[in-house]
Protein backbone atom coordinates (compact mmCIF):
# COMPACT_ATOMS: atom_id res chain seq x y z
CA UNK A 1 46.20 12.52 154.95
CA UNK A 2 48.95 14.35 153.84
CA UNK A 3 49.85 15.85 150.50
CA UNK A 4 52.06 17.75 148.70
CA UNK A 5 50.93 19.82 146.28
CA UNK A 6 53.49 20.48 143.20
CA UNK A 7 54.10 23.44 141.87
CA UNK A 8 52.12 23.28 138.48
CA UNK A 9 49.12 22.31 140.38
CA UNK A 10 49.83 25.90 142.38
CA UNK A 11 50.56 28.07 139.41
CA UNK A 12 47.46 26.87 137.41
CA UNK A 13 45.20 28.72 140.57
CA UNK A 14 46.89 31.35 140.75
CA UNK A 15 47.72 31.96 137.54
CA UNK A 16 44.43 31.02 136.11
CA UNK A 17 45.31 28.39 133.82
CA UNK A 18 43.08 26.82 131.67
CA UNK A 19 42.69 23.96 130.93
CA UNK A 20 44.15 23.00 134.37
CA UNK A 21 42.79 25.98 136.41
CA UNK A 22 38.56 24.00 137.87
CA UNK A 23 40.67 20.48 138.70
CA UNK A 24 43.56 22.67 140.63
CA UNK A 25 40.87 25.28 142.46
CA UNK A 26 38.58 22.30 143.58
CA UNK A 27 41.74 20.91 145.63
CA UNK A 28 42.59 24.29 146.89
CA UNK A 29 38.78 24.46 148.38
CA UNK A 30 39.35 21.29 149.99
CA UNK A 31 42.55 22.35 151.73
CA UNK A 32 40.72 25.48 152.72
CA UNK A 33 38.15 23.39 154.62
CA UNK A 34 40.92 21.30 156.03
CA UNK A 35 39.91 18.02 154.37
CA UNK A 36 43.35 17.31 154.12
CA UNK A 37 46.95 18.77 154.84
CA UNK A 38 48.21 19.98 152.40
CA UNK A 39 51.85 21.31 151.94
CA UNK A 40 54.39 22.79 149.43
CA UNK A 41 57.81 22.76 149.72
CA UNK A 42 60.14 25.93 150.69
CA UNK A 43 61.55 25.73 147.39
CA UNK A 44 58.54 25.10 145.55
CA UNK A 45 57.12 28.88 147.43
CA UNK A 46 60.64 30.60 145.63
CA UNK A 47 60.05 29.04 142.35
CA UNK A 48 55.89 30.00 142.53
CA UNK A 49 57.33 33.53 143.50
CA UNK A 50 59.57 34.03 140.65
CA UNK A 51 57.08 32.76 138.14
CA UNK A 52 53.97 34.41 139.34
CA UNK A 53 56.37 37.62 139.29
CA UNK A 54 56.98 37.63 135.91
CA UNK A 55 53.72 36.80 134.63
CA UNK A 56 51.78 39.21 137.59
CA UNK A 57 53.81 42.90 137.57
CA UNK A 58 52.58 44.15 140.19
CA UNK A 59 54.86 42.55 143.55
CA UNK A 60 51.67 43.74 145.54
CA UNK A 61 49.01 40.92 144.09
CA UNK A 62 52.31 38.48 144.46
CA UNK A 63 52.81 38.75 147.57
CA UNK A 64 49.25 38.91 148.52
CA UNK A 65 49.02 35.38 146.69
CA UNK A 66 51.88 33.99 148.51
CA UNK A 67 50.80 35.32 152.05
CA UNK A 68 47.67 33.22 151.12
CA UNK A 69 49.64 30.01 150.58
CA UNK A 70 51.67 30.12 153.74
CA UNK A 71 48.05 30.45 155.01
CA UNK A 72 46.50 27.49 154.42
CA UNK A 73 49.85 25.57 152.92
CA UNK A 74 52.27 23.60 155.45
CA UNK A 75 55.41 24.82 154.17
CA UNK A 76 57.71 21.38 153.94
CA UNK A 77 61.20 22.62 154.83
CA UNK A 78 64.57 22.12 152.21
CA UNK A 79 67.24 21.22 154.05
CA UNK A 80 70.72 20.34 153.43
CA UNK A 81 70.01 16.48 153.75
CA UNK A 82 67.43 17.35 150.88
CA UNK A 83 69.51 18.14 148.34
CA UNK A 84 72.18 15.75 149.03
CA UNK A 85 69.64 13.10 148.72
CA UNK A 86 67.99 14.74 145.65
CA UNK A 87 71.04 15.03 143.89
CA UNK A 88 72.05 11.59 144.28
CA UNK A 89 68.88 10.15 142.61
CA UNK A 90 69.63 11.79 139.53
CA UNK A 91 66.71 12.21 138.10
CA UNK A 92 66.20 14.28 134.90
CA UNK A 93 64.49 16.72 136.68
CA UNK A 94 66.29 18.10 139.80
CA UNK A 95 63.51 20.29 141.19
CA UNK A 96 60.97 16.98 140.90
CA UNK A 97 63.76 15.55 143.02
CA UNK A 98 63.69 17.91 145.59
CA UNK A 99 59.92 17.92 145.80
CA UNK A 100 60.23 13.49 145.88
CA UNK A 101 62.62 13.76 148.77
CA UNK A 102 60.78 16.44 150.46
CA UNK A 103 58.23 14.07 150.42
CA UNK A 104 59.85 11.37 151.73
CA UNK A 105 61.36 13.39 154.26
CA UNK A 106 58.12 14.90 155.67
CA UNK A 107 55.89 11.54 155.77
CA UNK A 108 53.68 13.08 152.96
CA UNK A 109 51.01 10.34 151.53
CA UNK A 110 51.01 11.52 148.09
CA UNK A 111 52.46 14.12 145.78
CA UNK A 112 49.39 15.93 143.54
CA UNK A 113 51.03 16.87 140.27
CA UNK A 114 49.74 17.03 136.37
CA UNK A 115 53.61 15.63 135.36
CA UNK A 116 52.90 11.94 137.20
CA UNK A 117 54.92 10.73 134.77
CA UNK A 118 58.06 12.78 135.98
CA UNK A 119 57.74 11.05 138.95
CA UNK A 120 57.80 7.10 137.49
CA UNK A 121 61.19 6.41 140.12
CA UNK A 122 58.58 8.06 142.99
CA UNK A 123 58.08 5.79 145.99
CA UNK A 124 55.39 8.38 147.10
CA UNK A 125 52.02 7.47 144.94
CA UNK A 126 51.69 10.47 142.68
CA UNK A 127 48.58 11.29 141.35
CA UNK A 128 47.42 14.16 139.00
CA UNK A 129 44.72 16.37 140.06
CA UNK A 130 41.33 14.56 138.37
CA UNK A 131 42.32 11.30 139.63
CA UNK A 132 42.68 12.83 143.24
CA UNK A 133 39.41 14.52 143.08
CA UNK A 134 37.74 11.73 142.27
CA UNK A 135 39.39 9.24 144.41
CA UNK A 136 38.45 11.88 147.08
CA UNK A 137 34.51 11.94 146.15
CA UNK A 138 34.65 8.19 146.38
CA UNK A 139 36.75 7.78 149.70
CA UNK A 140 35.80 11.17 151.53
CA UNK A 141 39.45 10.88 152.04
CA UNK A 142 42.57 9.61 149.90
CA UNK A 143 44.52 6.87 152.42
């Protein structure tokens, strides 16, 4: 099973956030014992940069924290066909776009993300991070 991981879901690990932060590290230790393949797009790994930057000062601990999600992360690739197709959906949200096409275009099962709802025109199953978890403790796996 493949999934990929939005970017709230990343930020609330590494950025500690409660109430989000136990749900969000529990999936993290199941990509880290390769229960799953997890993956986050190219552009999702800028955005997570620039955020995590101006909430972390020191560029050391960032990219320390990024080095550790091209670790255990398959980094879905943003390409030109990407965009186009993003930007002809026009959704409300361009960068949920880009992470639903990215999607598409890398045969991912399901996109883990607390805005579901963002993704209602998704023909990837989205699913926030409680309901994976515990579709995961009942299945073993998701698909």
């Amino acid at each position: 099973m493949k999934a990929l991981i939005d970017t709230n879901v990343i930020l609330d690990v590494i950025l500690h956030r409660v109430p989000f932060f136990d749900d969000a590290h529990a999936i993290f230790e199941l990509i880290e014992q390769h229960r799953f393949v997890a993956c986050v797009s190219s552009s999702a790994m800028t955005d997570i940069f620039y955020l995590v930057r101006r909430e972390v000062k020191d560029i050391k601990i960032v990219y320390s924290a990024l080095d550790k999600l091209s670790s255990i992360f398959t980094i879905a690739p943003v390409l030109e066909t990407t965009i186009k197709n993003a930007l002809s959906l026009r959704w409300k949200d361009f960068e949920d776009a880009v992470q639903y096409v990215t999607a598409q275009e890398n045969k991912i099962d399901c996109i883990i993300t607390r805005n579901a709802a963002d993704f209602e025109l998704s023909a990837v199953a989205c699913i926030t991070p409680a309901d994976f978890l515990s579709r995961f403790a009942t299945d073993h796996q998701y698909y």
